[in-house]
Protein backbone atom coordinates (compact mmCIF):
# COMPACT_ATOMS: atom_id res chain seq x y z
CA UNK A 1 -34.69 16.75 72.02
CA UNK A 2 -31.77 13.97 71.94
CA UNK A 3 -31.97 11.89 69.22
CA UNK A 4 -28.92 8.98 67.79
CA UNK A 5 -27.65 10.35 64.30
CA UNK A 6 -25.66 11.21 61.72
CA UNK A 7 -24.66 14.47 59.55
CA UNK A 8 -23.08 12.16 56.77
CA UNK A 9 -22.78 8.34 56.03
CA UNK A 10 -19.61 6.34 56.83
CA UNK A 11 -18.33 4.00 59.65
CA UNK A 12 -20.93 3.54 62.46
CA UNK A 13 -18.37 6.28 64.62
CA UNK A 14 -20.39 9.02 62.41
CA UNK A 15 -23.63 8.10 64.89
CA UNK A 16 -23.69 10.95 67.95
CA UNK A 17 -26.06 11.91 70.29
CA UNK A 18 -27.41 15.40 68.56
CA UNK A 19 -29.68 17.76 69.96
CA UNK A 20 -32.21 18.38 67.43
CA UNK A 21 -35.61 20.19 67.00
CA UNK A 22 -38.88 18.38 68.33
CA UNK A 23 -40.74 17.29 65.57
CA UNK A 24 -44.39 19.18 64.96
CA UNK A 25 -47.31 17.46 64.42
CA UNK A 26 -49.81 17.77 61.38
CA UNK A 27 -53.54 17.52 61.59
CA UNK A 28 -53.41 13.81 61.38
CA UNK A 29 -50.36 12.82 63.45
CA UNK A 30 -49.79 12.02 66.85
CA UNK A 31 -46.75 12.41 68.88
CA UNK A 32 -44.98 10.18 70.79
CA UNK A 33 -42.77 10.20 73.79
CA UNK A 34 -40.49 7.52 73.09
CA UNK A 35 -40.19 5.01 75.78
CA UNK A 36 -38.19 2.12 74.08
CA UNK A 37 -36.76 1.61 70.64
CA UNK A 38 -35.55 -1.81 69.00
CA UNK A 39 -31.85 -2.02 67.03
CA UNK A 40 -32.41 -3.41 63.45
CA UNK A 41 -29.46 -3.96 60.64
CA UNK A 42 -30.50 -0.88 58.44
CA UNK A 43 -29.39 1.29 61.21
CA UNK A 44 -26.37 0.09 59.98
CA UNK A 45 -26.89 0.29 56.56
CA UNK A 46 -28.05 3.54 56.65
CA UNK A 47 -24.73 5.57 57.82
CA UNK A 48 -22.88 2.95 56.05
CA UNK A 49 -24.51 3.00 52.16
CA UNK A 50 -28.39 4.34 52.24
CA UNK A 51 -27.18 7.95 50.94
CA UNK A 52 -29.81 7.47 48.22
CA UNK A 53 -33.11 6.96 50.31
CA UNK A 54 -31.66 9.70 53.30
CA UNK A 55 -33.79 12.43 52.90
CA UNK A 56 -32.44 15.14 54.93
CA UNK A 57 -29.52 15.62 57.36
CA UNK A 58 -28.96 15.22 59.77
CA UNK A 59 -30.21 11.53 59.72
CA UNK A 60 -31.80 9.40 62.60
CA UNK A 61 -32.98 5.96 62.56
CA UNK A 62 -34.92 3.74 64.50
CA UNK A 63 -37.62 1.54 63.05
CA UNK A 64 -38.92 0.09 66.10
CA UNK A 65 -41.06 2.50 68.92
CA UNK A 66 -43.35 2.48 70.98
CA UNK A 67 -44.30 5.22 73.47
CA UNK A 68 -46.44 7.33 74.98
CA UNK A 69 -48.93 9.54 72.81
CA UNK A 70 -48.15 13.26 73.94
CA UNK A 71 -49.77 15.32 71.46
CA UNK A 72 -52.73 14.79 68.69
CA UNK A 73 -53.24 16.79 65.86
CA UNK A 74 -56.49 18.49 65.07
CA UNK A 75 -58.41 15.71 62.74
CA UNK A 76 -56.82 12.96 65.02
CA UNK A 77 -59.95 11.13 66.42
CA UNK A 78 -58.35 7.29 67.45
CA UNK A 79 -55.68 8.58 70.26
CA UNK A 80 -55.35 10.89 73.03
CA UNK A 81 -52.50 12.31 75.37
CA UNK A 82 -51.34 9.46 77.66
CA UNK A 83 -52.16 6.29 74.97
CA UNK A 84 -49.94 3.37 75.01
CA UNK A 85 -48.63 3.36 71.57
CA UNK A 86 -46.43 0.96 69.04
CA UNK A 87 -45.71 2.25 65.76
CA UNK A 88 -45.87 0.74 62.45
CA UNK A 89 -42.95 2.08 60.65
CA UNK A 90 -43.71 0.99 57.10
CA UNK A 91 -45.76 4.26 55.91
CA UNK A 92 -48.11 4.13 52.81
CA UNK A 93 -50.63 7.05 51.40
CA UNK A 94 -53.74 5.24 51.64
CA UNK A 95 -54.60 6.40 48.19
CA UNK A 96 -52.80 4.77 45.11
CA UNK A 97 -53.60 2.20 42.98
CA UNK A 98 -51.97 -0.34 45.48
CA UNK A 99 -53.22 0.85 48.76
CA UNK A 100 -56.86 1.10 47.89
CA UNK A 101 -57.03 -2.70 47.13
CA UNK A 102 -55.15 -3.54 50.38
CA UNK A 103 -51.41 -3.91 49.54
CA UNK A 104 -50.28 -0.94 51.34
CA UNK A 105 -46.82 -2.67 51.10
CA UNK A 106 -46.87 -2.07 47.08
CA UNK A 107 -47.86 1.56 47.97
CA UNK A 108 -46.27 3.87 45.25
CA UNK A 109 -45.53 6.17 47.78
CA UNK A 110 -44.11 4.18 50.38
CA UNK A 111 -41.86 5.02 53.12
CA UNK A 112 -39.98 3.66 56.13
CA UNK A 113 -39.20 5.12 59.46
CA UNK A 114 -35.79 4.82 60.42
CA UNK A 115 -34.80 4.25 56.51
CA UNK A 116 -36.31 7.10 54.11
CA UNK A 117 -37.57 9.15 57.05
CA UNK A 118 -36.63 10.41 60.29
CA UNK A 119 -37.46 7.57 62.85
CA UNK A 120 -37.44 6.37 66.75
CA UNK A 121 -33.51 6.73 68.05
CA UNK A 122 -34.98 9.75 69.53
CA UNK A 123 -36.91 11.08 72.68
CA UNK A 124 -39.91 11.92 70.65
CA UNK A 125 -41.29 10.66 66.83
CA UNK A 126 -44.51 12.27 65.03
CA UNK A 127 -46.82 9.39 63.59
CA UNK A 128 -49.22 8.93 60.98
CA UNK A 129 -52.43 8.06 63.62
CA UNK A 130 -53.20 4.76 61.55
CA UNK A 131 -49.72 4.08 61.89
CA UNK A 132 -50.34 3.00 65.78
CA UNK A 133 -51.03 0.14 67.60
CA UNK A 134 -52.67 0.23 71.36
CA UNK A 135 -50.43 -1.71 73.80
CA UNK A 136 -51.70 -2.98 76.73
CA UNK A 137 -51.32 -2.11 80.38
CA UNK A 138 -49.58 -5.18 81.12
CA UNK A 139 -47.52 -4.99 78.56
CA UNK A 140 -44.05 -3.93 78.73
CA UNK A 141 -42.68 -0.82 76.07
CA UNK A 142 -39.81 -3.18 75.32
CA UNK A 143 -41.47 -6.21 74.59
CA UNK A 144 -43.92 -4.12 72.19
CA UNK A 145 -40.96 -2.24 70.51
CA UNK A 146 -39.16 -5.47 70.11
CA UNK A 147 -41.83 -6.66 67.37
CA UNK A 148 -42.46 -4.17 63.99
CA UNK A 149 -39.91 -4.69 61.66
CA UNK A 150 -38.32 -8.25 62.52
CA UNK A 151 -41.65 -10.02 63.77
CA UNK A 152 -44.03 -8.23 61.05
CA UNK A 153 -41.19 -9.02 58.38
CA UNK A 154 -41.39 -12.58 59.36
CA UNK A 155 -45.56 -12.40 59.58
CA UNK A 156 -45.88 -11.29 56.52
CA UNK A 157 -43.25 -13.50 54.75
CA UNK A 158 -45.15 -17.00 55.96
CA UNK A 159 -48.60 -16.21 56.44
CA UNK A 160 -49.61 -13.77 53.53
CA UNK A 161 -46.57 -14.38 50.87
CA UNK A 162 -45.88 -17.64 51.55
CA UNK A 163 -48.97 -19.17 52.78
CA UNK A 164 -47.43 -21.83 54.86
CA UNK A 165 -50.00 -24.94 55.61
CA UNK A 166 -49.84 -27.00 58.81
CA UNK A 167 -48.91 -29.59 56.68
CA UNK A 168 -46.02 -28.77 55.19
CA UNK A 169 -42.21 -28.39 56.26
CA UNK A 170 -40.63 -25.52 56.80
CA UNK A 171 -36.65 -24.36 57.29
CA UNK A 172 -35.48 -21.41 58.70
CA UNK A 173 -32.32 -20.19 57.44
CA UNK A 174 -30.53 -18.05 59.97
CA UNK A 175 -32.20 -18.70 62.37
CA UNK A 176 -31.26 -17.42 65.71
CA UNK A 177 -31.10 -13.58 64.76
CA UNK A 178 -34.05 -11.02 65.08
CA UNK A 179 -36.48 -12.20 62.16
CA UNK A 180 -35.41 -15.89 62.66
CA UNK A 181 -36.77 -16.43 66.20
CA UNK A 182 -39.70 -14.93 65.00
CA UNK A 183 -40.19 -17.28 62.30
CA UNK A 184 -39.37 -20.09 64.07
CA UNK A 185 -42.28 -19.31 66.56
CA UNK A 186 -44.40 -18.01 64.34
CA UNK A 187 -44.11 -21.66 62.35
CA UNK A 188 -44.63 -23.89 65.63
CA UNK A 189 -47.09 -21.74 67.90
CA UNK A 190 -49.14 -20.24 65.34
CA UNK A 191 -49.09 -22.26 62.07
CA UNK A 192 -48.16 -25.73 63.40
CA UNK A 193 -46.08 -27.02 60.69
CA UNK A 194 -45.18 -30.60 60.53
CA UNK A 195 -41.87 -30.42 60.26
CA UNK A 196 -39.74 -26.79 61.46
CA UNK A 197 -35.53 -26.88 60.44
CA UNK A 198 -33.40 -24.54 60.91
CA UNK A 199 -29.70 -23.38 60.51
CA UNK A 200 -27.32 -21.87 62.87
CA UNK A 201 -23.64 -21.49 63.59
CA UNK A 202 -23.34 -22.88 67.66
CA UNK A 203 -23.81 -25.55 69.67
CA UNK A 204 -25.51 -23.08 71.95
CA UNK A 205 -27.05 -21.53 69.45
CA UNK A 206 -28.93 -24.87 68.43
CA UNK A 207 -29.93 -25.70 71.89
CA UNK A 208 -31.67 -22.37 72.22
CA UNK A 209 -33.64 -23.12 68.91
CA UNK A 210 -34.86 -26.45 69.80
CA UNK A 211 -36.20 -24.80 73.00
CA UNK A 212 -37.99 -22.02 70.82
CA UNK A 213 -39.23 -24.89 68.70
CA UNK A 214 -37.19 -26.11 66.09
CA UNK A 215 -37.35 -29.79 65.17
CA UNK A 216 -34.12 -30.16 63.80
CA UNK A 217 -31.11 -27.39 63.76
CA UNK A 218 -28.04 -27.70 61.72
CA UNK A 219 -25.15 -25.99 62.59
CA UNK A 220 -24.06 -24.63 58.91
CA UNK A 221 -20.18 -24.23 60.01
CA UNK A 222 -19.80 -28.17 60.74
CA UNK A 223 -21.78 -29.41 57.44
CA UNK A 224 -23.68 -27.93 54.39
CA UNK A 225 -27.02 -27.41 55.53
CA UNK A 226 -28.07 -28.04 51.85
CA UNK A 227 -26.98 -31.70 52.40
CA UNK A 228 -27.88 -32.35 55.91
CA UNK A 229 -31.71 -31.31 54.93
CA UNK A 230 -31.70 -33.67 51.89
CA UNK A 231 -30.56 -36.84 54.28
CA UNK A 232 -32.96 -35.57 57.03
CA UNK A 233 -35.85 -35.33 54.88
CA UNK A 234 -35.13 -39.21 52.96
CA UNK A 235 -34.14 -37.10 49.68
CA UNK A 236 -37.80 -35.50 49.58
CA UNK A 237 -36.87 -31.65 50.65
CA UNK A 238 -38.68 -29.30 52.33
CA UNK A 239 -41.68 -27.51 51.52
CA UNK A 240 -41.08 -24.14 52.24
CA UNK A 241 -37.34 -22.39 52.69
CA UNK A 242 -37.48 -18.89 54.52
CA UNK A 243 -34.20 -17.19 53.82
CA UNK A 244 -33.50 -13.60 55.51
CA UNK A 245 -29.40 -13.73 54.96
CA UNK A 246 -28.58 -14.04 51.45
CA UNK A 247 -25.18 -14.16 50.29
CA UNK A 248 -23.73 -17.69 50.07
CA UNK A 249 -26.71 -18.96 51.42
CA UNK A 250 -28.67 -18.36 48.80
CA UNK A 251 -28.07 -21.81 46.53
CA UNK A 252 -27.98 -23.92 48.90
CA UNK A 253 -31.48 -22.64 50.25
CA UNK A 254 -32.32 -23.91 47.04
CA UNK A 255 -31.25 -26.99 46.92
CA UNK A 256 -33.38 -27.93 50.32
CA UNK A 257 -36.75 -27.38 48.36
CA UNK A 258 -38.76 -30.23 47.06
CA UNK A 259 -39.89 -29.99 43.63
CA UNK A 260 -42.32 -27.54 43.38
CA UNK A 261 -41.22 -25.59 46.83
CA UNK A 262 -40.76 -22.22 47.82
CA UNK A 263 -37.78 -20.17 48.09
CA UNK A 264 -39.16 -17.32 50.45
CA UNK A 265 -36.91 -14.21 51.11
CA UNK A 266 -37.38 -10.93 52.88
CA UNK A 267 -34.09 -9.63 53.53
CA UNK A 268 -29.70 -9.55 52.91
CA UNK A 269 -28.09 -9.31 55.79
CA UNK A 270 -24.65 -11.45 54.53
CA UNK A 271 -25.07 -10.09 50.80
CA UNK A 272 -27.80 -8.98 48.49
CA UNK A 273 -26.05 -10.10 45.12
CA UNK A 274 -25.04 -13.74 45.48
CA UNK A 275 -24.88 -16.09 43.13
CA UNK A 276 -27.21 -18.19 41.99
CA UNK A 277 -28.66 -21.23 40.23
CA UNK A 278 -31.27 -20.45 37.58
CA UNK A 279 -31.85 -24.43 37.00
CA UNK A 280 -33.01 -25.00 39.68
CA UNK A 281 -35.68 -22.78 39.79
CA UNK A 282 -37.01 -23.95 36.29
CA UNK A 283 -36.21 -27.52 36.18
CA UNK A 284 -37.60 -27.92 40.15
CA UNK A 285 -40.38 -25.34 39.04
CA UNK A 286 -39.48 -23.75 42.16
CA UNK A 287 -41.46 -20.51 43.28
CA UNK A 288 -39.35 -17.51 44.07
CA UNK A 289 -41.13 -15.51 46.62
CA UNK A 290 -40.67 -12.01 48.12
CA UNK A 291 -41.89 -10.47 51.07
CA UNK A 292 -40.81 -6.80 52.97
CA UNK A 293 -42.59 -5.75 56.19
CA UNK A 294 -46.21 -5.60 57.42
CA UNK A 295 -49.00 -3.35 56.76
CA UNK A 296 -50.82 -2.12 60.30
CA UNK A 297 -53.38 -4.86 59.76
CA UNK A 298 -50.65 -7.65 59.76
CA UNK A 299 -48.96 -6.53 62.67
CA UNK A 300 -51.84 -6.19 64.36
CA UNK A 301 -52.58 -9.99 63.70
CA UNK A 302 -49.11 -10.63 64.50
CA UNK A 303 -49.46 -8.57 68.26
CA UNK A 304 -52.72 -10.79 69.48
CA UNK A 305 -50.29 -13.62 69.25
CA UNK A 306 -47.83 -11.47 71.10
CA UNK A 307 -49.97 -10.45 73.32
CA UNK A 308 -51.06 -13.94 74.46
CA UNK A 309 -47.94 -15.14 75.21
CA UNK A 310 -47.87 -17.57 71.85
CA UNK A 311 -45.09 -15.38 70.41
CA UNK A 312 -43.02 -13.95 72.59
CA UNK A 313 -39.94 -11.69 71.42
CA UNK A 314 -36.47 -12.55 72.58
CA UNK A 315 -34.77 -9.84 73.39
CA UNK A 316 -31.02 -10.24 74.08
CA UNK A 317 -30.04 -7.10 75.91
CA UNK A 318 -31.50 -3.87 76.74
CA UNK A 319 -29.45 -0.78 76.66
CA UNK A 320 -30.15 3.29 77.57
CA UNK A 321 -30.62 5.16 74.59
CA UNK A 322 -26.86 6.76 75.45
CA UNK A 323 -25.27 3.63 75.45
CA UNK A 324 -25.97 3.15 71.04
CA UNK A 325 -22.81 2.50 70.50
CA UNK A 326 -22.15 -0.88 72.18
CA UNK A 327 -26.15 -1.96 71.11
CA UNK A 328 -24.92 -0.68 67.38
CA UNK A 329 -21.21 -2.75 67.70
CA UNK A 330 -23.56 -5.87 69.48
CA UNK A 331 -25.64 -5.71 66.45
CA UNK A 332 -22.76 -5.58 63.87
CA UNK A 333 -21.17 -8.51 65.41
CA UNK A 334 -23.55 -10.86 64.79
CA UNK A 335 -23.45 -12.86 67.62
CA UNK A 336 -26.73 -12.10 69.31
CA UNK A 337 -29.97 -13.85 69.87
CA UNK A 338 -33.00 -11.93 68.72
CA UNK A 339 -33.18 -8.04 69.61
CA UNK A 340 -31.96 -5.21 71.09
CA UNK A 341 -33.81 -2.61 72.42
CA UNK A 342 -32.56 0.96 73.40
CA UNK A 343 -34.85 2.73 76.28
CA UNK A 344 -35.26 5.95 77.60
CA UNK A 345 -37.24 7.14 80.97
């Protein structure tokens, strides 16, 4: 089969098209003919700097699939050949300390498609069968695909971690990029917050967040966002701050919170080591919360709101699978709104 990857890690020019072995199926995996597959930032990461977690070579990503289910393996008992399938690509062993009591994320053998294991860039991926999610018939493969890693991220940042209450105020940081338009939505179609704010870098970019559902947007490269939040909110702050960026971002997400608020993070993108303000956090009494991915039963949540149209995924562009290059360079540019999605026939 064709799949996008990489025999060692360097500049995104180490990513080919490979011919490569079809994966075989165990007794409790299914296999899936991949129809579409969504871009996410630790495809670049992982030719770039993710030699450690790179388990064999050579290397494919993709952490977003769904497909068609091809093949079953002899216990599998939920799926048969010609299902409409999206995976869940964070990957726990249902049997540790953590998994038994429902935090499959805390799982002690955790795993990630497209990061520690082979993943979706490819015409075909072997899944874990409760590692699926049915898609309907009138649903699209690149709407589902569009969803797992950037809308569960978000899910499972507000609604478990974070607990956001309709009451409260909320700000996106970064707003207009895969996991931001998913929070954004997720705050004012599915938890009704007072107040939603986020940040952004255009004009353009602002206009399209007001009509996803932002209250207020602040363009970060005309003022601090830090500031404009404090005036916008009479001094007070805001309740809850959901940053996915990092890097120089990171203070200034603090100093947005009310006393007593939440500093909620689930991802890096700009820089995972900035600095930071440790009085804040203890003279505020600030909480400090973090969040990575969603377990199947999160998602699943997650796709009944996707399903009824009250979160619906913005995908920027759609490429064929051959074309990963210029979806790879789109992505690394940082200019686009939501996700992109490689397909195949």
């Amino acid at each position: 089969m064709k799949a996008v990857g990489f025999h060692e890690h360097g500049p995104l020019d180490n990513y080919e098209l490979l011919d490569v072995p079809t994966p075989e199926v165990d007794d409790e995996e299914v296999l899936v003919d991949v129809k579409a597959s969504a871009v996410n930032y630790m495809d670049l990461f992982a030719v770039r700097e993710l030699d450690n977690y790179v388990p064999q070579y050579p290397f494919w990503g993709g952490g977003d699939v769904a497909g068609v289910v091809t093949e079953v393996g002899d216990a599998v008992t939920a799926w048969e050949e010609g299902d409409r399938v999206v995976a869940v690509p964070f990957i726990s062993c249902g049997d540790c300390r953590f998994c038994v009591r429902g935090e499959e994320m805390l799982c002690e053998e955790f795993t990630m498609m497209g990061e520690m294991r082979r993943g979706g860039h490819a015409e075909y991926v072997a899944m874990p069968e409760r590692n699926l999610i049915p898609i309907p018939d009138d649903a699209d493969f690149e709407t589902a695909a569009a969803v797992p890693v950037a809308g569960g991220t978000a899910w499972r940042a507000l609604v478990p971690r974070a607990n956001v209450q309709s009451t409260e105020d909320v700000l996106v940081v970064g707003a207009t990029g895969g996991v931001g338009t998913y929070a954004v939505q997720i705050c004012k179609n599915v938890l009704n917050v007072d107040t939603l704010y986020a940040t952004t870098s255009s004009e353009d970019k602002a206009e399209f967040l007001r009509d996803l559902g932002a209250d207020h947007v602040v363009d970060y490269t005309e003022e601090r966002f830090d500031e404009a939040i404090w005036k916008l909110t009479d001094k007070q702050g805001v309740d809850v701050c959901y940053n996915n960026v990092g890097g120089d971002t990171w203070v200034q997400s603090m100093r947005t919170l009310r006393w007593g608020g939440r500093l909620v993070t689930s991802g890096a993108t700009v820089g995972p080591n900035p600095e930071t303000e440790i009085r804040q956090i203890f003279m505020r009494q600030l909480d400090v919360v973090g969040s990575s991915g969603a377990n199947s039963y999160e998602l699943a949540e997650l796709y009944d709101y996707v399903w009824s149209g009250d979160v619906e995924p913005v995908i920027d562009e759609t490429f064929p699978i051959e074309d990963y290059m210029t979806a790879f360079e789109r992505m690394d540019n940082r200019g686009l709104y939501g996700k992109i999605v490689l397909t195949q026939e």
